[in-house]
C-alpha atoms as a PDB file:
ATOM      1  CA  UNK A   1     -65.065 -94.107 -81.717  1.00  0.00           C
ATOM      2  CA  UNK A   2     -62.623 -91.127 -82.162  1.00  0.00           C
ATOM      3  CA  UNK A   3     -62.700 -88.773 -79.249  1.00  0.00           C
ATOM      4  CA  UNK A   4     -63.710 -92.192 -76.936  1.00  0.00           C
ATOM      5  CA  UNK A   5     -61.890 -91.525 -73.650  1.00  0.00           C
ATOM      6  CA  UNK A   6     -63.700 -95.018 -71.986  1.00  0.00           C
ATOM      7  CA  UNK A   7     -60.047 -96.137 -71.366  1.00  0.00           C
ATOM      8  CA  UNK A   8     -60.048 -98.971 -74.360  1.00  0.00           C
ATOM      9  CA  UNK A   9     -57.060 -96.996 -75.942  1.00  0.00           C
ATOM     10  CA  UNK A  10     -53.911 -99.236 -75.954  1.00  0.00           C
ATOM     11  CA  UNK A  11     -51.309 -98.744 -72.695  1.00  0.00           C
ATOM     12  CA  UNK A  12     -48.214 -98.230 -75.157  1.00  0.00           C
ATOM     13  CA  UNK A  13     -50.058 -95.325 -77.161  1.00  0.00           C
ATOM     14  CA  UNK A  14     -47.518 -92.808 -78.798  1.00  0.00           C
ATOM     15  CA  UNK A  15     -48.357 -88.855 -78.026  1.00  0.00           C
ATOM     16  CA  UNK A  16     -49.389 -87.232 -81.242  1.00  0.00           C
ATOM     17  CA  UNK A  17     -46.895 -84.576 -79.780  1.00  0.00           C
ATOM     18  CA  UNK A  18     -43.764 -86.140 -80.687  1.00  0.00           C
ATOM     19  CA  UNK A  19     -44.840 -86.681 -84.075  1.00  0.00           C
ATOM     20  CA  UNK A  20     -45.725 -82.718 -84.015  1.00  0.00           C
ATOM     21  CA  UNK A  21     -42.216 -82.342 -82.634  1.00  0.00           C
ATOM     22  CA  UNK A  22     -40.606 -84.227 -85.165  1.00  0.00           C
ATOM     23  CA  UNK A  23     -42.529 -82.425 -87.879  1.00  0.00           C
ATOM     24  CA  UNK A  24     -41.503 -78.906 -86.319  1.00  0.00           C
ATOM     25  CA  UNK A  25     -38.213 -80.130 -86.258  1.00  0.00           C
ATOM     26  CA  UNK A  26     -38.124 -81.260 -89.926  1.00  0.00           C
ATOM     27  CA  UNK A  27     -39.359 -77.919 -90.978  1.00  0.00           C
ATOM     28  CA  UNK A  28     -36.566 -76.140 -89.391  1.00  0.00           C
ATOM     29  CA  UNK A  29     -34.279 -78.632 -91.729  1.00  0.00           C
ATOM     30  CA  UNK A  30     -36.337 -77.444 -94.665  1.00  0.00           C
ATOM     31  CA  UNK A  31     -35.652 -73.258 -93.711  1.00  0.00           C
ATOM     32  CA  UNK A  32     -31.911 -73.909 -93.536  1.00  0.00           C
ATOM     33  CA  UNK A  33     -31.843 -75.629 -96.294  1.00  0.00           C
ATOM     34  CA  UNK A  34     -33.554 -72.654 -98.166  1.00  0.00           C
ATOM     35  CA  UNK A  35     -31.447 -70.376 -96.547  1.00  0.00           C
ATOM     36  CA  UNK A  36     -28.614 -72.374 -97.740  1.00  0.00           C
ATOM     37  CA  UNK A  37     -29.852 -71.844-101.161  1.00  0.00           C
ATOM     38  CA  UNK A  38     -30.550 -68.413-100.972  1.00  0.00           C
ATOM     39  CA  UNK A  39     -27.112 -67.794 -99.842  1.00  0.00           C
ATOM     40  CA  UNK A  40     -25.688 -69.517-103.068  1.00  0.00           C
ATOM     41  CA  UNK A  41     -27.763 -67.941-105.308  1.00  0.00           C
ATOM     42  CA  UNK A  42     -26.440 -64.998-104.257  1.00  0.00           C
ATOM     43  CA  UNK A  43     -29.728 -63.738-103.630  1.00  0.00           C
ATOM     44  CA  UNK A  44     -29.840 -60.342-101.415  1.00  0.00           C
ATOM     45  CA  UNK A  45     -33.852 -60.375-100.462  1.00  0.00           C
ATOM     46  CA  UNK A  46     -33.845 -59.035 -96.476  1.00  0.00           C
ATOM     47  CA  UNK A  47     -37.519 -59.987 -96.427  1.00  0.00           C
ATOM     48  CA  UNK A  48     -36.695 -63.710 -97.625  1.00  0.00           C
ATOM     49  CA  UNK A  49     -34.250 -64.150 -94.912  1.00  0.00           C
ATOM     50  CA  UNK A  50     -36.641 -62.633 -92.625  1.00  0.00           C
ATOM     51  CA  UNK A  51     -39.073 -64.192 -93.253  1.00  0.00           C
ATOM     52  CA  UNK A  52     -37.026 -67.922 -93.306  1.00  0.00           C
ATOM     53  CA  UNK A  53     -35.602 -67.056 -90.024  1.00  0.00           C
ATOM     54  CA  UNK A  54     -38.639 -66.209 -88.581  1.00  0.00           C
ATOM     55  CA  UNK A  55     -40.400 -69.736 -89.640  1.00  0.00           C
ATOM     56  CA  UNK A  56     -36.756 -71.869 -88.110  1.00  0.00           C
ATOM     57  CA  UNK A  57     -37.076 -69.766 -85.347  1.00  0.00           C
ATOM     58  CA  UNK A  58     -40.799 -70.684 -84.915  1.00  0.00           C
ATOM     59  CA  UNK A  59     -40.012 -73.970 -85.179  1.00  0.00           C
ATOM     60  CA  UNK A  60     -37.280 -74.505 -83.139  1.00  0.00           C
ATOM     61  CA  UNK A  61     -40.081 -73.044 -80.431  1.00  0.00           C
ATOM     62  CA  UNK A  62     -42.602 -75.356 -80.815  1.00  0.00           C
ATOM     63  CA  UNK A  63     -40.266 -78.356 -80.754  1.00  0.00           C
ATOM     64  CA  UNK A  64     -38.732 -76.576 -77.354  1.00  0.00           C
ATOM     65  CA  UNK A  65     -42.160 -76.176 -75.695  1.00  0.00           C
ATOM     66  CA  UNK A  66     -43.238 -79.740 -76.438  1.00  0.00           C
ATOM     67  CA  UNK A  67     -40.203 -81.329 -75.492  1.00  0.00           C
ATOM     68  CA  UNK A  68     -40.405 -79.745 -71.776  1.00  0.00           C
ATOM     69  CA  UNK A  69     -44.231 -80.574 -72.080  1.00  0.00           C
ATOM     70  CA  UNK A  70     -43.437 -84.361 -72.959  1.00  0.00           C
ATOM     71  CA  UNK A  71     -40.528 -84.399 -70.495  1.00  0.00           C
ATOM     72  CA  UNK A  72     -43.073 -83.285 -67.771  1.00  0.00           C
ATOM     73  CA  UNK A  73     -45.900 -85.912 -68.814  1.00  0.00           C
ATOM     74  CA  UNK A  74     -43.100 -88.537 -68.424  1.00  0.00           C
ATOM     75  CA  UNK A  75     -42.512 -87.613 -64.686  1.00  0.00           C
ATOM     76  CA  UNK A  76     -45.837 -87.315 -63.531  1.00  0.00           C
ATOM     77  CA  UNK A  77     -45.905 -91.086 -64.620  1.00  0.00           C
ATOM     78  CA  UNK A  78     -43.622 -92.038 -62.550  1.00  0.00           C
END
């Protein structure tokens, strides 16, 4: 049944995408609010920060690309 393309699957299905793009997005929450700790702590770890950064940054990608990519699958319906 899973992987079934026969065209039973409901019209109004959701794209697993925007739950991937809500999850990216919710992980960029989570790194500034570590960041935000670190920072009141007083902690002074360049490889932490780095390394937080790096996985917001990451995120905020991901949720970027799959907007445009879910934009675009919404013209093409049109």
């Amino acid at each position: 049944m899973w992987g079934d393309r026969t065209g039973r699957e409901p019209a109004n299905a959701r794209s697993p995408l925007a739950m991937r793009r809500v999850t990216s997005l919710i992980g960029v929450a989570l790194s500034l609010f570590a960041m935000a700790l670190l920072v009141a702590m007083g902690e002074d770890n360049v490889w932490a920060y780095a390394v937080i950064v790096a996985l917001a940054v990451g995120g905020l990608t991901d949720a970027y690309v799959i907007g445009r990519h879910l934009h675009s699958e919404r013209r093409q319906r049109r």
